[in-house]
N, C-alpha and C. Protein backbone atom coordinates (compact mmCIF):
# COMPACT_ATOMS: atom_id res chain seq x y z
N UNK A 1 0.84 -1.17 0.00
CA UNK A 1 0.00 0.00 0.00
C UNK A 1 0.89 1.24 0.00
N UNK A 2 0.53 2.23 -0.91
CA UNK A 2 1.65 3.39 -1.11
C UNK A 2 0.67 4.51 -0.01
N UNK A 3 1.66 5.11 0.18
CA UNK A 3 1.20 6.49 1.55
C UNK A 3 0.99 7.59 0.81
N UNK A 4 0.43 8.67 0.52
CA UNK A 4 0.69 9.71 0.14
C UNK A 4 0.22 10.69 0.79
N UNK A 5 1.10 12.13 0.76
CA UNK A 5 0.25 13.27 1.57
C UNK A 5 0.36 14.58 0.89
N UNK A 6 -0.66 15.00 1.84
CA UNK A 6 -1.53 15.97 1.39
C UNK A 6 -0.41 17.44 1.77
N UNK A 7 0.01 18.33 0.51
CA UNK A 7 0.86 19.36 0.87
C UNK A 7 0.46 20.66 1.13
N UNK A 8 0.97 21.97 1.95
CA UNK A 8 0.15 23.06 2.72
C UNK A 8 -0.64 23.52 1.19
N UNK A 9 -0.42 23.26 0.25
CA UNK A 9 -1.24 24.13 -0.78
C UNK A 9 -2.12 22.92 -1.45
N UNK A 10 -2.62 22.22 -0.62
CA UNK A 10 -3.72 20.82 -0.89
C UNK A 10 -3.43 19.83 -2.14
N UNK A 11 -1.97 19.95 -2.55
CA UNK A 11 -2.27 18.93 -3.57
C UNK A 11 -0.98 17.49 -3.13
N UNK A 12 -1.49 16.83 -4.15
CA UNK A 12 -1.06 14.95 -3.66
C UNK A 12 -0.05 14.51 -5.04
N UNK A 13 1.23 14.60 -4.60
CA UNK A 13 1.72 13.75 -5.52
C UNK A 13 1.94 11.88 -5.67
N UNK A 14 1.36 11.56 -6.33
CA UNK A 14 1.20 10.30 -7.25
C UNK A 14 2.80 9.55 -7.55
N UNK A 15 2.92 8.46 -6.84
CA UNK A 15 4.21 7.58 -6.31
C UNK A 15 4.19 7.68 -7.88
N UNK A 16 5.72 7.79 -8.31
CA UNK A 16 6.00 7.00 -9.98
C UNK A 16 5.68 6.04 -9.98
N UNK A 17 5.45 4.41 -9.23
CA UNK A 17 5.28 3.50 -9.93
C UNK A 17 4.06 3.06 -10.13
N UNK A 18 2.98 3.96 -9.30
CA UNK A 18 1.56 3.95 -9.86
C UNK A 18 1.65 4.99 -11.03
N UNK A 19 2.30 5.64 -10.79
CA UNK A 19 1.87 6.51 -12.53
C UNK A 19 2.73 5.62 -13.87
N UNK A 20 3.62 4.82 -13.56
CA UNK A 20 4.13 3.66 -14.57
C UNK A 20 3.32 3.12 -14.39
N UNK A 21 2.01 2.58 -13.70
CA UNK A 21 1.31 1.07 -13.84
C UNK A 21 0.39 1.65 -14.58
N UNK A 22 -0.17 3.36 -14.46
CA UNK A 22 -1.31 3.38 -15.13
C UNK A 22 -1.08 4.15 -16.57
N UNK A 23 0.21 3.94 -16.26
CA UNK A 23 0.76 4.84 -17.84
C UNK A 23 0.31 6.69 -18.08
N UNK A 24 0.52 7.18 -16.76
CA UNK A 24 0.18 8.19 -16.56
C UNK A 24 0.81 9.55 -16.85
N UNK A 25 0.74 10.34 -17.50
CA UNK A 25 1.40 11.32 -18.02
C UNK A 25 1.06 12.71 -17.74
N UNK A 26 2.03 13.97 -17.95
CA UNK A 26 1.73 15.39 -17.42
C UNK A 26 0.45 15.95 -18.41
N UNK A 27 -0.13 16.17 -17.43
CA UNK A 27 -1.29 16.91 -18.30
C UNK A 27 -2.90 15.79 -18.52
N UNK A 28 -3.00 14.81 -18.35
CA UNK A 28 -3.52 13.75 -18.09
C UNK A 28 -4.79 14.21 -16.70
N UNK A 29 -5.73 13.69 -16.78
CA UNK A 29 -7.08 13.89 -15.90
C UNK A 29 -7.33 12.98 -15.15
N UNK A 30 -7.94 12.94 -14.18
CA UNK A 30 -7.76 11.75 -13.42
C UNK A 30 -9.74 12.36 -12.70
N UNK A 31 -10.20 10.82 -12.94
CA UNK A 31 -11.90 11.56 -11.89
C UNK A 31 -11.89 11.03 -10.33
N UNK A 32 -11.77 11.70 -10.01
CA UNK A 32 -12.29 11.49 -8.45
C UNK A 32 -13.58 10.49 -7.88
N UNK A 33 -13.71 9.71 -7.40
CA UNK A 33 -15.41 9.13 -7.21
C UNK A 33 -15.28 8.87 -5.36
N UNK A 34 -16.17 9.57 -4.87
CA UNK A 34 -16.38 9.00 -3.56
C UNK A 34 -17.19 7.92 -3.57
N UNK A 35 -16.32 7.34 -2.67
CA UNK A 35 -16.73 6.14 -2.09
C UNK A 35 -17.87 5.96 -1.40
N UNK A 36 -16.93 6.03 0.09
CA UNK A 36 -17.66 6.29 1.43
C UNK A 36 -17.09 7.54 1.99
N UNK A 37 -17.22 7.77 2.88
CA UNK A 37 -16.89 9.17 3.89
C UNK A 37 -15.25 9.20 3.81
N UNK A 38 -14.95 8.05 3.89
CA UNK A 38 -13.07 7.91 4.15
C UNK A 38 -12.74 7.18 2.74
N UNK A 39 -13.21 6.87 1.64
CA UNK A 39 -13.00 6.42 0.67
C UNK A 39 -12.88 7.20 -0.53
N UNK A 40 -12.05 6.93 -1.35
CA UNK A 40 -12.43 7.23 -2.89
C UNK A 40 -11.22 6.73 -3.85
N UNK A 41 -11.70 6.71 -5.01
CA UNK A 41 -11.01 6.09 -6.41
C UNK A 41 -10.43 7.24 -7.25
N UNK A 42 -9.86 6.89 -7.29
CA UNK A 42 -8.99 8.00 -8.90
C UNK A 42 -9.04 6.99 -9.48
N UNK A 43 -9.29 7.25 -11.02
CA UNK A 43 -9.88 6.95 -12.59
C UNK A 43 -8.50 7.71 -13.32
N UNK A 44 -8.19 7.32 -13.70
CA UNK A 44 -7.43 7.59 -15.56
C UNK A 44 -9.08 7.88 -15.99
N UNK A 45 -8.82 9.53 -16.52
CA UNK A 45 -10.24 9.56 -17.60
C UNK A 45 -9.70 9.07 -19.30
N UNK A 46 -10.18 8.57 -19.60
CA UNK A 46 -9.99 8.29 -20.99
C UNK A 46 -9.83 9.16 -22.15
N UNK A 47 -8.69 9.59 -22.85
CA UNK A 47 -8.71 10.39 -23.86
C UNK A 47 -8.59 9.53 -24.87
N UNK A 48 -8.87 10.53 -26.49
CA UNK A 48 -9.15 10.32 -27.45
C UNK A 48 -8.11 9.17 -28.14
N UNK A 49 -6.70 9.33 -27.52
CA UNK A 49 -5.57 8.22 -28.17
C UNK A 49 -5.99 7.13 -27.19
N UNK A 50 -6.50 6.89 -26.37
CA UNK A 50 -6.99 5.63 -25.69
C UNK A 50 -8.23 4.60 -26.67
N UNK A 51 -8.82 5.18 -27.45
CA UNK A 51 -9.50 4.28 -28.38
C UNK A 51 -9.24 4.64 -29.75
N UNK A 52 -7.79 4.88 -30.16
CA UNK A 52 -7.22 4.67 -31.38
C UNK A 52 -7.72 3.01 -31.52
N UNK A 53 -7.88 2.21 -32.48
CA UNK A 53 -7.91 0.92 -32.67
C UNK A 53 -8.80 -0.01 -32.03
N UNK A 54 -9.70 0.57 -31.30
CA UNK A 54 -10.76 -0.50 -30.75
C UNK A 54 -12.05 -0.38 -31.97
N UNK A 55 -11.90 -0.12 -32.17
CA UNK A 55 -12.92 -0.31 -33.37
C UNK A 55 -12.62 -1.26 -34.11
N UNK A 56 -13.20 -1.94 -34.98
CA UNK A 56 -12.95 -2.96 -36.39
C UNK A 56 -12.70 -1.98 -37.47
N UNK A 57 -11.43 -2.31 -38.15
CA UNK A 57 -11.47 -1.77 -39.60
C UNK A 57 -12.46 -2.34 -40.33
N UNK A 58 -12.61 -0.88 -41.40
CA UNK A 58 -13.38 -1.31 -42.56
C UNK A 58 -13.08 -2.11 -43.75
N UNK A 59 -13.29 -3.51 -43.84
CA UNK A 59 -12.60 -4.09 -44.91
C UNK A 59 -13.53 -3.63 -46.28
N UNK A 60 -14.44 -3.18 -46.17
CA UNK A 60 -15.24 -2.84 -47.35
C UNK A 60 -15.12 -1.75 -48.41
N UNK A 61 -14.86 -1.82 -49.57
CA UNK A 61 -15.16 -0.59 -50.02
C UNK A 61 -15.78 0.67 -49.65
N UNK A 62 -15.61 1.53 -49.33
CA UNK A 62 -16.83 2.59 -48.74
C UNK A 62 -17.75 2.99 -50.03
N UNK A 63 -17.74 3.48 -51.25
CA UNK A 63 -18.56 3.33 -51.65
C UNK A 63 -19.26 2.33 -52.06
N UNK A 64 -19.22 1.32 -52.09
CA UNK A 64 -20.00 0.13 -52.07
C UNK A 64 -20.81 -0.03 -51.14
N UNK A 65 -19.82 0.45 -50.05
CA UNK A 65 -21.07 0.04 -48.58
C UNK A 65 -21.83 1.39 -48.28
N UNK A 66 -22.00 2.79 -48.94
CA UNK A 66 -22.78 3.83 -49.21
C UNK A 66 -23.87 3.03 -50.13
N UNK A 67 -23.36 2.77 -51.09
CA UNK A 67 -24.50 1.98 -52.24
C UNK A 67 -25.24 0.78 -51.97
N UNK A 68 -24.82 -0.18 -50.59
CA UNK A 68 -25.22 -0.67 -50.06
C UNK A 68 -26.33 -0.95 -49.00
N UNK A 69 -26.14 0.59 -48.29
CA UNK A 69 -26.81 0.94 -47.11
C UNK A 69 -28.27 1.86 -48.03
N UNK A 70 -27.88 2.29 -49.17
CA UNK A 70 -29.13 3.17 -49.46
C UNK A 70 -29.79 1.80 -50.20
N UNK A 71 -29.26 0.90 -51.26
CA UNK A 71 -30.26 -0.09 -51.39
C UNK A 71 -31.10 -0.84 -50.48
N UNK A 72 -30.48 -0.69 -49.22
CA UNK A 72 -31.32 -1.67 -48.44
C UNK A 72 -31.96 -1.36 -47.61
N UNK A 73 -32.14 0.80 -48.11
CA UNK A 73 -32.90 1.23 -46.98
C UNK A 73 -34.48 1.04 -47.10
N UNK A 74 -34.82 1.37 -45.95
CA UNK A 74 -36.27 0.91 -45.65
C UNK A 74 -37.27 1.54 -45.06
C-alpha cells in the first residue's frame, strides 16, 4: 500500500510506480469518485488516443457500402 500526503497548498503527488502502472502522463485527468466518507477512487479519464484501434477496420469498399446501405434502406 503506497502512503501519500496531502501538501500546505492541498495537492497529492502520485508515487512514480503507480503513474508507470497506469501509464500516466503530465497533463492527463484523473476523476475522483467517492466512495464512502473515508473512501475514494482516482480513474485515468480516458482520452481520445486511448480508443485509437478498438474499433474494427473497414474491410469494405466505402462506396459500395454507401450503395449498399441506401439499397437496403427501408
Amino acid at each position: 500500500m503506497k502512503t501519500i500526503t496531502i501538501s500546505s497548498k492541498n495537492q497529492v503527488v502520485i508515487p512514480s510506480s503507480v503513474r508507470t502502472r497506469l501509464k500516466l502522463r503530465s497533463g492527463d485527468k484523473l476523476v475522483i469518485e467517492r466512495l464512502t466518507d473515508k473512501e475514494v477512487v482516482l480513474r485515468k479519464e480516458p482520452s481520445y488516443g486511448d480508443f485509437i484501434g478498438t474499433l474494427p477496420a473497414q474491410q469494405q469498399d466505402p462506396v459500395k457500402r454507401i450503395r449498399d446501405l441506401r439499397d437496403n434502406w427501408e
